[in-house]
N, C-alpha and C. Protein backbone atom coordinates (compact mmCIF):
# COMPACT_ATOMS: atom_id res chain seq x y z
N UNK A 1 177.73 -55.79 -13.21
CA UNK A 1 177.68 -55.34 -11.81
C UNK A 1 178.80 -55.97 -11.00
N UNK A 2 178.93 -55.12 -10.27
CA UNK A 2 180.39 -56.12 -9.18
C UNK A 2 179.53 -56.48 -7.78
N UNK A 3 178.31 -56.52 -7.81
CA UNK A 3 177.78 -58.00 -6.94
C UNK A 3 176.45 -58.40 -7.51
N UNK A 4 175.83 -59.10 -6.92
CA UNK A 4 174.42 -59.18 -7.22
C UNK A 4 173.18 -58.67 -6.77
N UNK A 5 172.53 -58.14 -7.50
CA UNK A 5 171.58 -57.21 -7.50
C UNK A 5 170.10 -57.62 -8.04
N UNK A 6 169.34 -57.45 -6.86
CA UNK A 6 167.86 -57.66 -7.14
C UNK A 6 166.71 -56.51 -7.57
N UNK A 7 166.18 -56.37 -8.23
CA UNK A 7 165.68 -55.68 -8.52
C UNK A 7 164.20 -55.36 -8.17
N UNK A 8 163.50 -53.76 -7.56
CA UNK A 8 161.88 -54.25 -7.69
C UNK A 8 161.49 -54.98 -8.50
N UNK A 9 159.90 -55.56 -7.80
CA UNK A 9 159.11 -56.33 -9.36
C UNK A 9 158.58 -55.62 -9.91
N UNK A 10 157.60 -55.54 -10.86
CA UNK A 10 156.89 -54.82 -11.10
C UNK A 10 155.69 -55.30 -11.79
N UNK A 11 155.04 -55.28 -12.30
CA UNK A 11 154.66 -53.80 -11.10
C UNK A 11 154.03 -54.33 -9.95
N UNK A 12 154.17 -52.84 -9.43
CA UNK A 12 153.70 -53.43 -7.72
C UNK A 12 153.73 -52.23 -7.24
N UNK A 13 151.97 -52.01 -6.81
CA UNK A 13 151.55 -53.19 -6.57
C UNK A 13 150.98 -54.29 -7.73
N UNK A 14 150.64 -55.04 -7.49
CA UNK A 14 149.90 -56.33 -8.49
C UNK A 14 148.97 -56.96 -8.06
N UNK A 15 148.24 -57.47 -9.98
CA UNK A 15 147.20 -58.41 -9.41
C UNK A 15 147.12 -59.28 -11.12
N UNK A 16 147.05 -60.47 -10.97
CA UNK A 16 147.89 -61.29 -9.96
C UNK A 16 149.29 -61.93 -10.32
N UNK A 17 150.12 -60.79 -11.19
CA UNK A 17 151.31 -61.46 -11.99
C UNK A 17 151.67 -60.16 -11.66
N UNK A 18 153.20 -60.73 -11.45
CA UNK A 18 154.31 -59.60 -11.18
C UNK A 18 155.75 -60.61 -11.45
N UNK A 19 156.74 -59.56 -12.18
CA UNK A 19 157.99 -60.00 -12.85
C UNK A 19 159.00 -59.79 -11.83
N UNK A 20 159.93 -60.58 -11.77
CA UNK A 20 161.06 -60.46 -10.79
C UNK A 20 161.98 -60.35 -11.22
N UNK A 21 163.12 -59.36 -11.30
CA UNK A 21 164.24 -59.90 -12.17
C UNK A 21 165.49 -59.53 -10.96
N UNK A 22 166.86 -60.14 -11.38
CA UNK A 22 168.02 -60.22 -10.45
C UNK A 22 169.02 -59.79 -11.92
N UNK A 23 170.10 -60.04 -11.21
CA UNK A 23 171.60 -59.60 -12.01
C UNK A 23 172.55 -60.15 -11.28
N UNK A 24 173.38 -61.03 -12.07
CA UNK A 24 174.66 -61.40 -11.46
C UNK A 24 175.98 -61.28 -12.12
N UNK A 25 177.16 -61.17 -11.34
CA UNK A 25 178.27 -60.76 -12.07
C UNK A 25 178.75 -61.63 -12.44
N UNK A 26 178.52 -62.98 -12.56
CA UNK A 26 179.80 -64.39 -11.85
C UNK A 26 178.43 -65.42 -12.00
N UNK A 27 178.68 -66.48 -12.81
CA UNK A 27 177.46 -67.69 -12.50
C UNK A 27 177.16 -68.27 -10.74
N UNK A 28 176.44 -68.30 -10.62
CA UNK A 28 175.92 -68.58 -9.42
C UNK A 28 175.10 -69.40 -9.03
N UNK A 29 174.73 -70.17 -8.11
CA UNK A 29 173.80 -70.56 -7.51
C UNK A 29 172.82 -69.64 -6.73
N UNK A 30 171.56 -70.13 -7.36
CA UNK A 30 170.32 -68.58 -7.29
C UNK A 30 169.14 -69.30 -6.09
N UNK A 31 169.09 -69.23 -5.00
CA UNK A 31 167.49 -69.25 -4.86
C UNK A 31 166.56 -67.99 -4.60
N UNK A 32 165.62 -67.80 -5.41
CA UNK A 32 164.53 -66.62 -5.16
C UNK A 32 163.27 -67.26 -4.66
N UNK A 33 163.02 -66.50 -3.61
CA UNK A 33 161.87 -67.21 -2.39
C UNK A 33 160.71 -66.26 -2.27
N UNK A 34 159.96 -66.59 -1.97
CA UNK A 34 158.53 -65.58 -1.77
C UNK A 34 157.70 -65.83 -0.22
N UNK A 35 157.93 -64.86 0.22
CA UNK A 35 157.22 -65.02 1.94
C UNK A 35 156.32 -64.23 2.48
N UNK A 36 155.27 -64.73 3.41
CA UNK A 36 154.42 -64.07 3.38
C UNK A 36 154.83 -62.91 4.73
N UNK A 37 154.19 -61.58 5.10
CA UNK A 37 154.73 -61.52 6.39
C UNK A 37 154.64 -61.94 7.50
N UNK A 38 154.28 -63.20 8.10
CA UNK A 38 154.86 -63.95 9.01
C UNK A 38 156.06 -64.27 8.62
N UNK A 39 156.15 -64.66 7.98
CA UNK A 39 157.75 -64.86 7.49
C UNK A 39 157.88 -66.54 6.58
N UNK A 40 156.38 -66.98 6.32
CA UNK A 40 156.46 -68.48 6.04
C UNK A 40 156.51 -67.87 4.76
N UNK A 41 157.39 -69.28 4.33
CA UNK A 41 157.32 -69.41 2.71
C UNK A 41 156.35 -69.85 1.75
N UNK A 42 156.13 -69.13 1.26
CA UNK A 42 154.65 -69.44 -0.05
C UNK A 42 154.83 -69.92 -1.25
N UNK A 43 156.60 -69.77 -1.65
CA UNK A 43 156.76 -70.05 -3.47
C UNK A 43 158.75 -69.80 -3.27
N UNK A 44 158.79 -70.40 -4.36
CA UNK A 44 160.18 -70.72 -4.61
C UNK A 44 160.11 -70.38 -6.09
N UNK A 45 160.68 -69.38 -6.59
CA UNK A 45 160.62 -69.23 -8.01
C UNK A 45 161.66 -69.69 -8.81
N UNK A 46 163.05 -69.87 -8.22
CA UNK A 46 164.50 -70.23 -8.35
C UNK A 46 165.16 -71.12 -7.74
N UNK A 47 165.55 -71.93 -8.30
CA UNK A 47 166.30 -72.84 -7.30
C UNK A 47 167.42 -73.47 -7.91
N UNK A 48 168.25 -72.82 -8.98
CA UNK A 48 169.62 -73.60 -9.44
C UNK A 48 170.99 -72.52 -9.95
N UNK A 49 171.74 -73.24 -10.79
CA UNK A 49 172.71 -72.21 -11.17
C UNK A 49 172.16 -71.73 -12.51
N UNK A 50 172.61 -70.33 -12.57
CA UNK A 50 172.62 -69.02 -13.56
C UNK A 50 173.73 -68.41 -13.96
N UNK A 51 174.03 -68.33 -15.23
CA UNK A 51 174.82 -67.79 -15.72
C UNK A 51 175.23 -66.46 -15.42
N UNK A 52 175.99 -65.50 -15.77
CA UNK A 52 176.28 -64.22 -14.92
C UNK A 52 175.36 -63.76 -16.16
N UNK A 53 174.57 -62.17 -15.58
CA UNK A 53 173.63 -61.42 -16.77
C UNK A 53 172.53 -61.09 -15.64
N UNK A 54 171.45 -60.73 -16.79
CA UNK A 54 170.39 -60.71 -16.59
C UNK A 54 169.31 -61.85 -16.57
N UNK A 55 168.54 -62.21 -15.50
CA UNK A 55 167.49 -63.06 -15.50
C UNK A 55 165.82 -62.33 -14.87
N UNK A 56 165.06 -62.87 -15.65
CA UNK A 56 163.89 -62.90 -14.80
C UNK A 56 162.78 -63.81 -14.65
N UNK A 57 161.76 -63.72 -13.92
CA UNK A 57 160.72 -64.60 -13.30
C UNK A 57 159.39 -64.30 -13.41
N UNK A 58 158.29 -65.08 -14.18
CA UNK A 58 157.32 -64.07 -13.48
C UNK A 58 156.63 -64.83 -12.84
N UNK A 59 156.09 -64.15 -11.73
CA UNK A 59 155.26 -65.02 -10.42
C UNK A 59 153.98 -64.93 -10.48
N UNK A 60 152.69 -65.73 -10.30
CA UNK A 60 151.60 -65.88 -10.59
C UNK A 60 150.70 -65.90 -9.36
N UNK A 61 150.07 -65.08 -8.63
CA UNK A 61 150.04 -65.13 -7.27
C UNK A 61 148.46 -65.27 -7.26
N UNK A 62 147.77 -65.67 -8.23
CA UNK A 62 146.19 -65.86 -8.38
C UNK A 62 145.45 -66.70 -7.31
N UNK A 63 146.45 -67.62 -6.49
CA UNK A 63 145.79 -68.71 -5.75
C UNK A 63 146.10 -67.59 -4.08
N UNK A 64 147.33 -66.85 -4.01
CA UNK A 64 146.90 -66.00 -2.38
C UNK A 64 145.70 -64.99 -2.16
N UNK A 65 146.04 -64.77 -1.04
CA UNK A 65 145.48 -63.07 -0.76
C UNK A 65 145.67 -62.01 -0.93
N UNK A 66 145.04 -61.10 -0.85
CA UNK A 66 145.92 -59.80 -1.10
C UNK A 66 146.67 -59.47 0.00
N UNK A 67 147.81 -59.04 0.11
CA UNK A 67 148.74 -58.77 1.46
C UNK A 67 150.04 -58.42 0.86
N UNK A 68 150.90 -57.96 1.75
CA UNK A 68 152.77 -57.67 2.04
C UNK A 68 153.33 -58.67 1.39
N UNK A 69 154.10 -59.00 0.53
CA UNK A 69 155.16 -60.28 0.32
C UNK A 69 156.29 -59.66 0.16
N UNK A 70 157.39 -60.50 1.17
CA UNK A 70 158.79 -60.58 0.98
C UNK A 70 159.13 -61.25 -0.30
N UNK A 71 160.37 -61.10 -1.01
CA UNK A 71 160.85 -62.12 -2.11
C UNK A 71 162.38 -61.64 -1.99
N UNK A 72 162.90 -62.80 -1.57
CA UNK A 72 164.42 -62.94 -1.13
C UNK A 72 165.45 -63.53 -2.12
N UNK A 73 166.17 -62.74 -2.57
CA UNK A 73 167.43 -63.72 -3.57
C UNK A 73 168.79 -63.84 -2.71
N UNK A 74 169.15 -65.04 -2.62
CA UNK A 74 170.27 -65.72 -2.23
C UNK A 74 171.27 -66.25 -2.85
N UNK A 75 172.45 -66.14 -3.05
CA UNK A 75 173.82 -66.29 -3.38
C UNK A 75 174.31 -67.57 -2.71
N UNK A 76 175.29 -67.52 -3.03
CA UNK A 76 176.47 -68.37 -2.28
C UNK A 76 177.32 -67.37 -1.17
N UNK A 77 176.99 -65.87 -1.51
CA UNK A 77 177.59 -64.85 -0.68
C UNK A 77 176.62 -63.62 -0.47
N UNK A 78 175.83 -63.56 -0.57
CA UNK A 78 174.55 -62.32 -1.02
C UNK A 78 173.20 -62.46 -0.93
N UNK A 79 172.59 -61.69 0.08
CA UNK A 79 171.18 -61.74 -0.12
C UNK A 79 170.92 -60.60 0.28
N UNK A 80 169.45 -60.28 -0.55
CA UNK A 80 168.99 -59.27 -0.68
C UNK A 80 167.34 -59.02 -0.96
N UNK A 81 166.61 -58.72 0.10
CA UNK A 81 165.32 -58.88 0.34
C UNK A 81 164.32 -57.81 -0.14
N UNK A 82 163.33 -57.49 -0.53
CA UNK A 82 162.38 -56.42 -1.13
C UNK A 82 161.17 -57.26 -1.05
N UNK A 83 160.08 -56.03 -0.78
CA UNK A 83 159.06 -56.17 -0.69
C UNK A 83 157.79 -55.89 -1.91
N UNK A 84 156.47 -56.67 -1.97
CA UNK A 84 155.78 -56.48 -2.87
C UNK A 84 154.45 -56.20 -2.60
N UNK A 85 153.45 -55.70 -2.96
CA UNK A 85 151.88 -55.71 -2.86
C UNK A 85 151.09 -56.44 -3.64
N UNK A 86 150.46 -57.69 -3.45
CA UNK A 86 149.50 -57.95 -4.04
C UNK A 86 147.73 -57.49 -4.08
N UNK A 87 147.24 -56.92 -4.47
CA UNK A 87 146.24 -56.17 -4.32
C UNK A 87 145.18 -56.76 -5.54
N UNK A 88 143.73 -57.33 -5.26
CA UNK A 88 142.80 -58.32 -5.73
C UNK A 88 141.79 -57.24 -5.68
């Protein structure tokens, strides 16, 4: 890819595991974040450098509620936000 690219999770909606995956062209420094809609943060799934490729995550959301979640991936130059359903 010639930037970085986040991908839906899936599935989703979910209960209570859903996969995250990203793509980068260039190793990077990755954080992938999980928010609720207020906008507070609930989970950090990522937090270092990644090789350029394919990566993924899977998130375990057994301890929230059911509701809206943001999950944000951040670059050193790039971010790119999508939304998820958790449904119990």
């Amino acid at each position: 890819p010639a930037r970085p690219y986040l991908y839906q999770n899936y599935p989703n909606p979910f209960n209570p595991r859903t996969v995250i995956s990203w793509q980068l062209p260039v190793s990077s420094a990755v954080k992938l974040s999980v928010y609720n809609i207020a906008g507070e943060q609930v989970a950090t799934l990522a937090n270092d450098r990644f090789p350029a490729g394919f990566h993924t995550v899977e998130w375990d959301a057994s301890h929230l509620a059911s509701a809206i979640y943001l999950y944000e991936l951040k670059t050193m130059n790039f971010t790119q936000t999508r939304k998820m359903i958790l449904m119990k």
